[in-house]
C-alpha atoms as a PDB file:
ATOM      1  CA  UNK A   1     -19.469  25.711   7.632  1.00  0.00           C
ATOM      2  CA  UNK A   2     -18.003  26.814   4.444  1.00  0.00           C
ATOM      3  CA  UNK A   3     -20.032  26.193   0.746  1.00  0.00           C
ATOM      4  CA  UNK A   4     -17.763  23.729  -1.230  1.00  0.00           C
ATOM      5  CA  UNK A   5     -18.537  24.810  -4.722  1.00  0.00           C
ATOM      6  CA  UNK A   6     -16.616  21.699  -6.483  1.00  0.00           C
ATOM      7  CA  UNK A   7     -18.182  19.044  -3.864  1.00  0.00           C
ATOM      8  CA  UNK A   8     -21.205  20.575  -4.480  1.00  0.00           C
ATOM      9  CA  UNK A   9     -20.948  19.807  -8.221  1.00  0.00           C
ATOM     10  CA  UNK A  10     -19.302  16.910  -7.512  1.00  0.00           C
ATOM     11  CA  UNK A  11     -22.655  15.404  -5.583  1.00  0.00           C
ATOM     12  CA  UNK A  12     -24.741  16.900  -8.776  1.00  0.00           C
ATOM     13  CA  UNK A  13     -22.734  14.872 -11.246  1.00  0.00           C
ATOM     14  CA  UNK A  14     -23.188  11.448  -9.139  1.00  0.00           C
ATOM     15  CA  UNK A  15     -26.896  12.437  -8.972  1.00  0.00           C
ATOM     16  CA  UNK A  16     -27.052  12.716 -12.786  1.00  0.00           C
ATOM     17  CA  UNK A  17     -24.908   9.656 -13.351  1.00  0.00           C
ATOM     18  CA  UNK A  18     -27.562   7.586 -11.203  1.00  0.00           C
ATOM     19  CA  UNK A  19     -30.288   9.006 -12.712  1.00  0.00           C
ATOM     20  CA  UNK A  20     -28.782   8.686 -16.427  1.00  0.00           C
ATOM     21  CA  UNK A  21     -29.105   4.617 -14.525  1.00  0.00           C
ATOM     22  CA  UNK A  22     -32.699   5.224 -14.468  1.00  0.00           C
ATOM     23  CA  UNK A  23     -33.129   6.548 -17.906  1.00  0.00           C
ATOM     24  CA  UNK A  24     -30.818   3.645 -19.069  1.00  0.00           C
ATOM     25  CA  UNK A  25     -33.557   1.077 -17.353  1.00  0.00           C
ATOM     26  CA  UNK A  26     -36.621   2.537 -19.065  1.00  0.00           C
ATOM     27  CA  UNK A  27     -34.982   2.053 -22.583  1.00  0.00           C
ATOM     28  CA  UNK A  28     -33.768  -0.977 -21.574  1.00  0.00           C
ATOM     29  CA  UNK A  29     -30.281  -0.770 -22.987  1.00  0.00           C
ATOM     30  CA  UNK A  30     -27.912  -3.029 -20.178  1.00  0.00           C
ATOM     31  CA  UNK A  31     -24.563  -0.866 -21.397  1.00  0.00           C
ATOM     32  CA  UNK A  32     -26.226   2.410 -20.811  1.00  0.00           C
ATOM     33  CA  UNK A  33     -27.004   0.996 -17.506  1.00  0.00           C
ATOM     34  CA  UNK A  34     -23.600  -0.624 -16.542  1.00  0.00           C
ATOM     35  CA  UNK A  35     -21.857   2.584 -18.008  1.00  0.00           C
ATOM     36  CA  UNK A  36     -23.579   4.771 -15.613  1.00  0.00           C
ATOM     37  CA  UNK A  37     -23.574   2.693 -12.532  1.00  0.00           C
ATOM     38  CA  UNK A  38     -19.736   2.713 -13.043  1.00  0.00           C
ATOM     39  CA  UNK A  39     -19.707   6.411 -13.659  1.00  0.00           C
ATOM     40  CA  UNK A  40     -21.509   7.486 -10.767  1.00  0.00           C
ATOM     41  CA  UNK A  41     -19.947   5.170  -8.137  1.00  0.00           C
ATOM     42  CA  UNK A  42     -16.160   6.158  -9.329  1.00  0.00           C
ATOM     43  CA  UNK A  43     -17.253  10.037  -8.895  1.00  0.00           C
ATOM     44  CA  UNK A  44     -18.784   9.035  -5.035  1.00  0.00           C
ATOM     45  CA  UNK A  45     -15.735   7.152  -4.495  1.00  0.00           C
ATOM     46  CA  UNK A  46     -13.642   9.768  -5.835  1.00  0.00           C
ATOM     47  CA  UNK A  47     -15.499  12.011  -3.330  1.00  0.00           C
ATOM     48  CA  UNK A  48     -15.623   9.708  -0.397  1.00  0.00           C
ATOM     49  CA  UNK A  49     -11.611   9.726  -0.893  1.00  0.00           C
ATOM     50  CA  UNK A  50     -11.389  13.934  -0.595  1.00  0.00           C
ATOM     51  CA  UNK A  51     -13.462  13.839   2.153  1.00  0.00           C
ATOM     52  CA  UNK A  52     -11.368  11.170   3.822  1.00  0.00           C
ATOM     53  CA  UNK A  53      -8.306  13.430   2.802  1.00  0.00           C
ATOM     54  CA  UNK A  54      -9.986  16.139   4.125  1.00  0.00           C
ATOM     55  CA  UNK A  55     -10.130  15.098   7.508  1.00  0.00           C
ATOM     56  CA  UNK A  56      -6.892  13.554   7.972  1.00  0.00           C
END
């Protein structure tokens, strides 16, 4: 199987996004939260979609 350099960084930007969720709960600030929820499931949906390309 071939290394995918942009998935790759793809998957390590949704990681950050969710964790920037975490961060967001221990301040307790709900936008930080809600802006990073949205953030990091539009990238996994964005990558779910090129992987569904992929294969078709």
């Amino acid at each position: 199987m071939k290394f995918q350099f942009s998935k790759f960084i793809l998957a390590i930007c949704v990681i950050l996004a969710f964790s920037a969720a975490g961060v967001g709960i221990a301040l307790r600030s709900i936008w930080f939260i809600l802006i990073a929820f949205l953030i990091g499931f539009a990238l996994m949906g964005f990558g779910i979609s090129l992987k569904k390309k992929e294969y078709n």
